[in-house]
C-alpha atoms as a PDB file:
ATOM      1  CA  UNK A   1     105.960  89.139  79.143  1.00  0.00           C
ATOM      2  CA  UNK A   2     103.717  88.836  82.197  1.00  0.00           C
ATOM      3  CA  UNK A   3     103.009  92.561  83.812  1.00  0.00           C
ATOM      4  CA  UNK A   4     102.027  92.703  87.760  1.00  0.00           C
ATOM      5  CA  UNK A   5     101.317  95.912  89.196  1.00  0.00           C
ATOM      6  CA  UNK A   6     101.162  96.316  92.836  1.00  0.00           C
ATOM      7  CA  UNK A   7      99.641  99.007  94.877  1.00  0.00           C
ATOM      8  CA  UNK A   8     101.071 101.292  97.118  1.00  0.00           C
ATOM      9  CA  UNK A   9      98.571 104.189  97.893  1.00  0.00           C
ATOM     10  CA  UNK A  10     100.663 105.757 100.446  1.00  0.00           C
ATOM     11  CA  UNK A  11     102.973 106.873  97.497  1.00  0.00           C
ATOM     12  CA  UNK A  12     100.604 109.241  96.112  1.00  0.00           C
ATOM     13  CA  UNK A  13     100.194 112.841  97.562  1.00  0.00           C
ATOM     14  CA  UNK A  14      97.417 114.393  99.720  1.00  0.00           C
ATOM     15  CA  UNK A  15      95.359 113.379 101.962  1.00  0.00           C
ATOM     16  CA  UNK A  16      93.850 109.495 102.384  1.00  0.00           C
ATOM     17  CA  UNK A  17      90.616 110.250 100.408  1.00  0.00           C
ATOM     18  CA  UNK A  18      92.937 111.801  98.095  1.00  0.00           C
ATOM     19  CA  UNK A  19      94.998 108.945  98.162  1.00  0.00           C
ATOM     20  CA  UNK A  20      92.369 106.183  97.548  1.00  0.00           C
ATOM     21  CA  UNK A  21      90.932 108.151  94.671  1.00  0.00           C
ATOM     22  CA  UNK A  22      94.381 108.258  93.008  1.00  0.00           C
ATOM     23  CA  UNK A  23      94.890 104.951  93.640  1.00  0.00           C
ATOM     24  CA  UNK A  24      91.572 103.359  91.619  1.00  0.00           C
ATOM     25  CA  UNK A  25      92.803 105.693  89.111  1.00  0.00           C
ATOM     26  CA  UNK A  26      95.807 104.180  88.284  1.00  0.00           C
ATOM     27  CA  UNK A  27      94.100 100.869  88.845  1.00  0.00           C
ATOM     28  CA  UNK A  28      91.458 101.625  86.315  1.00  0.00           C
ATOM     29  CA  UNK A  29      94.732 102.513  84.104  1.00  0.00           C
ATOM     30  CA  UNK A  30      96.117  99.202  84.382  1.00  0.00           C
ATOM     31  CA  UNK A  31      93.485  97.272  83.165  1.00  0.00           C
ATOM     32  CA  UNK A  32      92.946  99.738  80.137  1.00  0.00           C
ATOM     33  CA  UNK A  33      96.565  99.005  79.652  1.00  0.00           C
ATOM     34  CA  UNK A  34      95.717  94.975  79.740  1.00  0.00           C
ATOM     35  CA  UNK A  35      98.663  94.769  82.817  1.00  0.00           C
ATOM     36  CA  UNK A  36      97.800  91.045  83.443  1.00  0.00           C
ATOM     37  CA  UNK A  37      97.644  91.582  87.393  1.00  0.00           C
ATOM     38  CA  UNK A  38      97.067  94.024  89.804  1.00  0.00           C
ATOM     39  CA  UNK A  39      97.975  92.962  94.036  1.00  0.00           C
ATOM     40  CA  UNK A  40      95.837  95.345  96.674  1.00  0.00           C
ATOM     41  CA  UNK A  41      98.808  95.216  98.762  1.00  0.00           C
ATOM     42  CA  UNK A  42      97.440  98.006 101.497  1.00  0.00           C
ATOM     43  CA  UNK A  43      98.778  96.108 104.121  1.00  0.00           C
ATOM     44  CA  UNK A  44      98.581  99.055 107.235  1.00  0.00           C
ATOM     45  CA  UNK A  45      94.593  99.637 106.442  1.00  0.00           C
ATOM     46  CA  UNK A  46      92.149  97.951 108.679  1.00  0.00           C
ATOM     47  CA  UNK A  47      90.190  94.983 107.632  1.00  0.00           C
ATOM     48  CA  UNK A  48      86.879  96.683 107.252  1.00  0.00           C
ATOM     49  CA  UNK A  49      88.972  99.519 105.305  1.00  0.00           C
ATOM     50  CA  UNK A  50      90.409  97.298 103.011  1.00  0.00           C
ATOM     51  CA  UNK A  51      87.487  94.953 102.109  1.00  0.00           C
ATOM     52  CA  UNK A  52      85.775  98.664 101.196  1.00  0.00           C
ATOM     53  CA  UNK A  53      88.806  99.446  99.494  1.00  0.00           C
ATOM     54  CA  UNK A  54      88.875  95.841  97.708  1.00  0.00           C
ATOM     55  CA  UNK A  55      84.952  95.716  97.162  1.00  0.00           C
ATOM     56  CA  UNK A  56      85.527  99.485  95.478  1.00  0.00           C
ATOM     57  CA  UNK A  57      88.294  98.362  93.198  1.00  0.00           C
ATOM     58  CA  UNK A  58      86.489  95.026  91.683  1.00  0.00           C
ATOM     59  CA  UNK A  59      83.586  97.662  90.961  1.00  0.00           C
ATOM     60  CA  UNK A  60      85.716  99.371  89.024  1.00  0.00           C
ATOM     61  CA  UNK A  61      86.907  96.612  87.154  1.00  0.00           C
ATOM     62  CA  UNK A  62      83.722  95.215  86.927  1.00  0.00           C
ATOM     63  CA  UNK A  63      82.459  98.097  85.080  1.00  0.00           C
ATOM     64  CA  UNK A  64      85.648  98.079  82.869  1.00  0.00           C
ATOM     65  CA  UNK A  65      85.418  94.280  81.502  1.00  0.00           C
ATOM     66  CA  UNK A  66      81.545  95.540  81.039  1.00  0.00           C
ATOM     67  CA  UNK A  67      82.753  98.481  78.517  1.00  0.00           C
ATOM     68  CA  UNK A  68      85.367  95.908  76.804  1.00  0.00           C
ATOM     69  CA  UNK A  69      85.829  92.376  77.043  1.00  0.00           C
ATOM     70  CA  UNK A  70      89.030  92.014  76.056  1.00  0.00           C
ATOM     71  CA  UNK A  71      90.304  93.719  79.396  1.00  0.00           C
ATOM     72  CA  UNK A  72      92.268  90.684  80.893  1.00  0.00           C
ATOM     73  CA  UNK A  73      93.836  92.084  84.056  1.00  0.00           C
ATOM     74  CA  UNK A  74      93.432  89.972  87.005  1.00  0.00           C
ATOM     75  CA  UNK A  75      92.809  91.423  90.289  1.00  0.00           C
ATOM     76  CA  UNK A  76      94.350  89.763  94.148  1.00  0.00           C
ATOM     77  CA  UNK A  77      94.544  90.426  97.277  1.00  0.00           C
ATOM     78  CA  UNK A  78      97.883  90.492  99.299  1.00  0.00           C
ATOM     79  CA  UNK A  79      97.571  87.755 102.060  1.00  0.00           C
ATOM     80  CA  UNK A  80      94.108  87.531 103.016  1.00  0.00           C
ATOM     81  CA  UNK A  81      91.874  85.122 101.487  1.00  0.00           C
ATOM     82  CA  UNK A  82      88.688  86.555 103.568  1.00  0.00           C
ATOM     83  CA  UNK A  83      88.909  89.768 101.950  1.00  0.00           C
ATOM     84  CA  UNK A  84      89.246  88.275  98.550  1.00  0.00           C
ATOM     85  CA  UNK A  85      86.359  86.185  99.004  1.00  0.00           C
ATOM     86  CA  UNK A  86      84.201  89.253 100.193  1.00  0.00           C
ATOM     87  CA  UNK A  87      85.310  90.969  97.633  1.00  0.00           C
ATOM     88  CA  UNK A  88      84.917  89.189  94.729  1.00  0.00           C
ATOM     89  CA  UNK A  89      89.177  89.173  93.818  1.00  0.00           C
ATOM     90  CA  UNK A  90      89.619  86.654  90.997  1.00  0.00           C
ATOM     91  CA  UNK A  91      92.549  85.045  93.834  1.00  0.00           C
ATOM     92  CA  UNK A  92      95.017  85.947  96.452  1.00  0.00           C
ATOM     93  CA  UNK A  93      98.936  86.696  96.837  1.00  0.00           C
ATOM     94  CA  UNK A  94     100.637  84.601  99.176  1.00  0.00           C
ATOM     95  CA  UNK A  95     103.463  84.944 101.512  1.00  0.00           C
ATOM     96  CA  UNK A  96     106.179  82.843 101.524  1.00  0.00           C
ATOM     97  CA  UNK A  97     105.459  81.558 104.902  1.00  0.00           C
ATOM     98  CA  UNK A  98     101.338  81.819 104.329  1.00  0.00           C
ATOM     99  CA  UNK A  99      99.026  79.046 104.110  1.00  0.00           C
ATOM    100  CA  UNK A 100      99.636  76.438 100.819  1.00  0.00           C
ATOM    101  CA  UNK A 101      97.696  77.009  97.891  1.00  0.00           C
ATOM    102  CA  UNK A 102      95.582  73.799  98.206  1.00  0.00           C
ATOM    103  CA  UNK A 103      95.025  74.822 101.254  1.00  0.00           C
ATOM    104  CA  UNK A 104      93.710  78.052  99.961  1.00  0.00           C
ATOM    105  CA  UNK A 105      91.517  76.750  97.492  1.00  0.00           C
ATOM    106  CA  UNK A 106      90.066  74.003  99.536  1.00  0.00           C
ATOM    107  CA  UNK A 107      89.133  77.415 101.891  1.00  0.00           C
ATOM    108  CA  UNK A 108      87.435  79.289  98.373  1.00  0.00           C
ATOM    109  CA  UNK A 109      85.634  76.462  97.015  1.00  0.00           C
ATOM    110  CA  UNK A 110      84.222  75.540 100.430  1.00  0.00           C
ATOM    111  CA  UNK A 111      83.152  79.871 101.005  1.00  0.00           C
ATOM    112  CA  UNK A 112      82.816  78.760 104.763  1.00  0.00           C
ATOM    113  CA  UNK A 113      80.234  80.564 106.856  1.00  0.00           C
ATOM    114  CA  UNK A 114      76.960  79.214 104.482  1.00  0.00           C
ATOM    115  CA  UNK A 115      78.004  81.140 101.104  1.00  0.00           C
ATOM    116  CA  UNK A 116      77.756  79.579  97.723  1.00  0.00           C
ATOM    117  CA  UNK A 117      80.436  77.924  96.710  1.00  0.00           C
ATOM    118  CA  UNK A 118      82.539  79.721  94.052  1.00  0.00           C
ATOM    119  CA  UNK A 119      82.258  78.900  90.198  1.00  0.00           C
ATOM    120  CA  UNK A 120      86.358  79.092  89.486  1.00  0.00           C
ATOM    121  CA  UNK A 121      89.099  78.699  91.626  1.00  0.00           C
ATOM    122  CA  UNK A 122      91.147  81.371  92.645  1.00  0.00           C
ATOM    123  CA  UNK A 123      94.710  82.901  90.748  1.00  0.00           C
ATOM    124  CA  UNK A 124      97.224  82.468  93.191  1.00  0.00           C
ATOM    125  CA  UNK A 125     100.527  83.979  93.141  1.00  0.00           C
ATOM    126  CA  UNK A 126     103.004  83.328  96.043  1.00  0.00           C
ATOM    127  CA  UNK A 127     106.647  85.678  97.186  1.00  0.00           C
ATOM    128  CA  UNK A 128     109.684  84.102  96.817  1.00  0.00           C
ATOM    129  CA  UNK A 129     113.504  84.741  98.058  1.00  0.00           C
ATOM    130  CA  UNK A 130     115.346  82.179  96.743  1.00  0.00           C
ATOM    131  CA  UNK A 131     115.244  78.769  94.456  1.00  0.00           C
ATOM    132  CA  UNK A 132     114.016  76.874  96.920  1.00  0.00           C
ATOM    133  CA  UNK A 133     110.785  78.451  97.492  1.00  0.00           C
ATOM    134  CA  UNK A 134     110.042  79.310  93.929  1.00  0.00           C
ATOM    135  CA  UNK A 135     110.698  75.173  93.466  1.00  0.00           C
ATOM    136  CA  UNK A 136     108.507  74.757  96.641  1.00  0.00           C
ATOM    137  CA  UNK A 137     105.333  76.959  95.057  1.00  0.00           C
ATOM    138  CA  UNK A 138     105.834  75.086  92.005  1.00  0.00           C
ATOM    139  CA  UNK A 139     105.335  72.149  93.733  1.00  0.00           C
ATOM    140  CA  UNK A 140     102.627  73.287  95.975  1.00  0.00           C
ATOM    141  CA  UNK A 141     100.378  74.227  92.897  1.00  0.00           C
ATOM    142  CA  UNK A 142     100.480  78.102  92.950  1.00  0.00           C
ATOM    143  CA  UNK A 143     100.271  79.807  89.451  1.00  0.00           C
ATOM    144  CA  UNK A 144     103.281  81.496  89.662  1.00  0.00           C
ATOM    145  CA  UNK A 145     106.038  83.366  91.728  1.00  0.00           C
ATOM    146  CA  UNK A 146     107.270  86.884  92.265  1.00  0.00           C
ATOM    147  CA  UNK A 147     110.847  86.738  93.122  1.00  0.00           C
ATOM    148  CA  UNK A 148     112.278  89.471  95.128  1.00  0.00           C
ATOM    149  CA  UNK A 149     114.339  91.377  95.814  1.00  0.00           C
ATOM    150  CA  UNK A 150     116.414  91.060  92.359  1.00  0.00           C
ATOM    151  CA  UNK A 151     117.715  94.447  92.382  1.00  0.00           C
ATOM    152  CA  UNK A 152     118.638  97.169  95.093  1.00  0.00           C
ATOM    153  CA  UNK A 153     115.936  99.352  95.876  1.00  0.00           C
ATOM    154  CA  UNK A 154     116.350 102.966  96.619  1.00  0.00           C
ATOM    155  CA  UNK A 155     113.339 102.619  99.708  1.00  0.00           C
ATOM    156  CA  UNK A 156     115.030 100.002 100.926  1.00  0.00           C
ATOM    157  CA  UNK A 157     119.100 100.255 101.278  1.00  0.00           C
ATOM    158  CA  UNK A 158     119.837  97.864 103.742  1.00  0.00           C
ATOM    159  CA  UNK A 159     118.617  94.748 101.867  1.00  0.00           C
ATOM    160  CA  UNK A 160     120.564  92.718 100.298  1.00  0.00           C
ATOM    161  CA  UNK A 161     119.377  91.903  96.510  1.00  0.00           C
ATOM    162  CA  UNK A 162     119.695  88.855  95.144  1.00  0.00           C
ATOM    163  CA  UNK A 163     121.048  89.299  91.689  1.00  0.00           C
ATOM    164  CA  UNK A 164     120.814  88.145  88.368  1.00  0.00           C
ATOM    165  CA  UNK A 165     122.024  84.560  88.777  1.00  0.00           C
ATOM    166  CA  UNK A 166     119.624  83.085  91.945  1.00  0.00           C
ATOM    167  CA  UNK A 167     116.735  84.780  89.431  1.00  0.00           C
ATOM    168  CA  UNK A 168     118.419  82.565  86.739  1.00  0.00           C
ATOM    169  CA  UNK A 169     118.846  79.654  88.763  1.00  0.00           C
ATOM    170  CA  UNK A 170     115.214  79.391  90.395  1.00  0.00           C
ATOM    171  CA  UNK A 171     113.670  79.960  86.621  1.00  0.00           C
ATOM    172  CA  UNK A 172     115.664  76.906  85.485  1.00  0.00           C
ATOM    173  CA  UNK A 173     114.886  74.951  88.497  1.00  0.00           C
ATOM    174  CA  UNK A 174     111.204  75.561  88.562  1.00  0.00           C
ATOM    175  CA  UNK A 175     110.952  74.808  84.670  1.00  0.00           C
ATOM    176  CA  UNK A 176     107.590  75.994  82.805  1.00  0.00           C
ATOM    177  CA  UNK A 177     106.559  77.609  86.072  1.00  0.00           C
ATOM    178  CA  UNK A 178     106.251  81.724  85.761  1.00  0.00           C
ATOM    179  CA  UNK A 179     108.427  83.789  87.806  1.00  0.00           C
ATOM    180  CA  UNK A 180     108.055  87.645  87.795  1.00  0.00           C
ATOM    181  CA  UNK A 181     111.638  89.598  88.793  1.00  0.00           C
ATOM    182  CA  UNK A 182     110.565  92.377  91.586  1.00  0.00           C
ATOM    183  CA  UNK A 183     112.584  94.692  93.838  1.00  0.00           C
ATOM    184  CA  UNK A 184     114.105  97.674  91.854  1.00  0.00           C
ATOM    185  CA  UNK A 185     113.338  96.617  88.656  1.00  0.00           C
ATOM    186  CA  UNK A 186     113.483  99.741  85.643  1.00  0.00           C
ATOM    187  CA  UNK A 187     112.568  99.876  82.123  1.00  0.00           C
ATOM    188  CA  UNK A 188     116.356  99.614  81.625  1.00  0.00           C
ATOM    189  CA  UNK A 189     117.488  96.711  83.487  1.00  0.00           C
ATOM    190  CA  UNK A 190     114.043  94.414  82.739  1.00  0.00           C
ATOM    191  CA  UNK A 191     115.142  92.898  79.739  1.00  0.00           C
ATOM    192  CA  UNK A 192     118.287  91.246  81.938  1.00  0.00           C
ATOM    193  CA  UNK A 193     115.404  89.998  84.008  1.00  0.00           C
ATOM    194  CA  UNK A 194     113.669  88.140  80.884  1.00  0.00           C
ATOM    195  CA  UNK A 195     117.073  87.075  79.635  1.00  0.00           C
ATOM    196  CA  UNK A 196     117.691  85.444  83.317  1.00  0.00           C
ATOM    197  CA  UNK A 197     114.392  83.118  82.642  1.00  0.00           C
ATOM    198  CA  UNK A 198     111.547  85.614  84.157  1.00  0.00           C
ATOM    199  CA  UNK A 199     108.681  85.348  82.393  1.00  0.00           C
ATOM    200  CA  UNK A 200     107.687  88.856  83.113  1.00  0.00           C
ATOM    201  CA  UNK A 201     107.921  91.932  85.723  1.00  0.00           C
ATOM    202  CA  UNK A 202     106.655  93.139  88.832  1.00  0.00           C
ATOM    203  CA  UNK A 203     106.709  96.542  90.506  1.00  0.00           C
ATOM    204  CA  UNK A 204     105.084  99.435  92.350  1.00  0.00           C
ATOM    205  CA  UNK A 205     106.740 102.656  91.706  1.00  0.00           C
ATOM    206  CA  UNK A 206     107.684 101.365  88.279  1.00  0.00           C
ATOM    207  CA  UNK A 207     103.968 101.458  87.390  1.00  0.00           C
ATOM    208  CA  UNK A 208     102.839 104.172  89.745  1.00  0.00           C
ATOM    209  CA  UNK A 209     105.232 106.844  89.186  1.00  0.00           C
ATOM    210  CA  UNK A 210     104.623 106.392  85.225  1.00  0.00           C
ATOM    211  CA  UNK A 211     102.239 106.239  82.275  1.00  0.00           C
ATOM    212  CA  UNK A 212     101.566 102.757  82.558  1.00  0.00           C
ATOM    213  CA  UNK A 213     100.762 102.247  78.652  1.00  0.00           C
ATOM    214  CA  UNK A 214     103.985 103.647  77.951  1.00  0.00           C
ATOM    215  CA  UNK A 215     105.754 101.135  80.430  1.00  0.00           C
ATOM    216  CA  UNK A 216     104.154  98.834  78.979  1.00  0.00           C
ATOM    217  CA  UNK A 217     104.934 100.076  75.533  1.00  0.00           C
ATOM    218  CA  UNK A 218     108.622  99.909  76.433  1.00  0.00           C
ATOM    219  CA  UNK A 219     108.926  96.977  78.108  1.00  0.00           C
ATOM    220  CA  UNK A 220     107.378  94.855  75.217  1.00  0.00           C
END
């Protein structure tokens, strides 16, 4: 089961510095936990704020892989390749209506503006809302999908989930391609999700508002 925590620093108390320090905290206990991929999804911080923010958190996991290799967690960037490249992410989350992923790796192995070009090419993971896009990001190369919203979500009343069976019918459709169930997803209703095809889970406050080993614990 594939594990994909993303970030939501405004959820934790206090004050921003508080915030951001609470925030690499739980990030640093993700990749103790091995959670297979982290998304910096800090989407109202400025760019400067965010590269600082990204540049901070690949530090951190920097130092981490140093203290034990066998930390595997991969770390993206929601949306924007630039920061990623600064950075140093290991790839970028798309949109559904962002750039293609050839697209973005012809833009990484290129590292326009004079820098080297990069070694590997970059993880990328794209959002989905229905079959057809997780059968279009299968197509379009990306590494795998995060469907959303599967289940109602309590920040979020007026959208309408998707359910069970569109999960089940994109996982069929987009065969030996990963898709991750998002969007109100618990401890208790997951394993629906892996019975529907998902080959794993997704989620901020499901992470965040927990002891991640213990999630992780229960969900496997």
């Amino acid at each position: 089961m594939l594990l994909y925590y993303i970030t939501s620093r405004k959820e934790f108390a206090g004050e921003e510095k508080d915030r951001r320090r609470a925030l690499l905290a739980k990030i640093a206990e993700a990749a103790r936990a091995n959670i297979d991929y982290i998304q910096l999804r800090e989407k109202d911080l400025s760019t400067r704020e965010l590269e600082a923010l990204a540049q901070e958190c690949v530090a951190q996991l920097k130092k981490l892989r140093t203290e034990n290799r066998e930390l595997r967690t991969r770390f993206l960037i929601n949306s924007r390749t630039d920061i990623a490249l600064a950075a140093g992410a290991d790839g970028v989350h798309l949109r559904s209506d962002d750039l293609q992923p050839s697209e973005l790796r012809r833009i990484w192995s290129s590292c326009s503006g004079g820098a080297p070009a990069r070694e590997s090419l970059p993880m990328v993971a794209i959002s989905c809302h229905g079959m057809s896009e997780v059968v279009r990001a299968k197509a379009e190369g990306a590494d795998l999908a995060v469907f959303a919203p599967v289940f109602e979500k309590k920040d979020a009343p007026g959208v309408q989930p998707s359910g069970l069976e569109p999960l089940r019918e994109a996982c069929a459709r987009a065969a030996n391609f990963p898709v991750l169930a998002l969007g109100g997803v618990t401890i208790e209703n997951a394993a629906s999700c892996i019975a529907a095809g998902a080959a794993g889970i997704a989620g901020i406050r499901l992470f965040q508002e927990n002891k991640i080993e213990e999630v992780v614990r229960a969900l496997q």
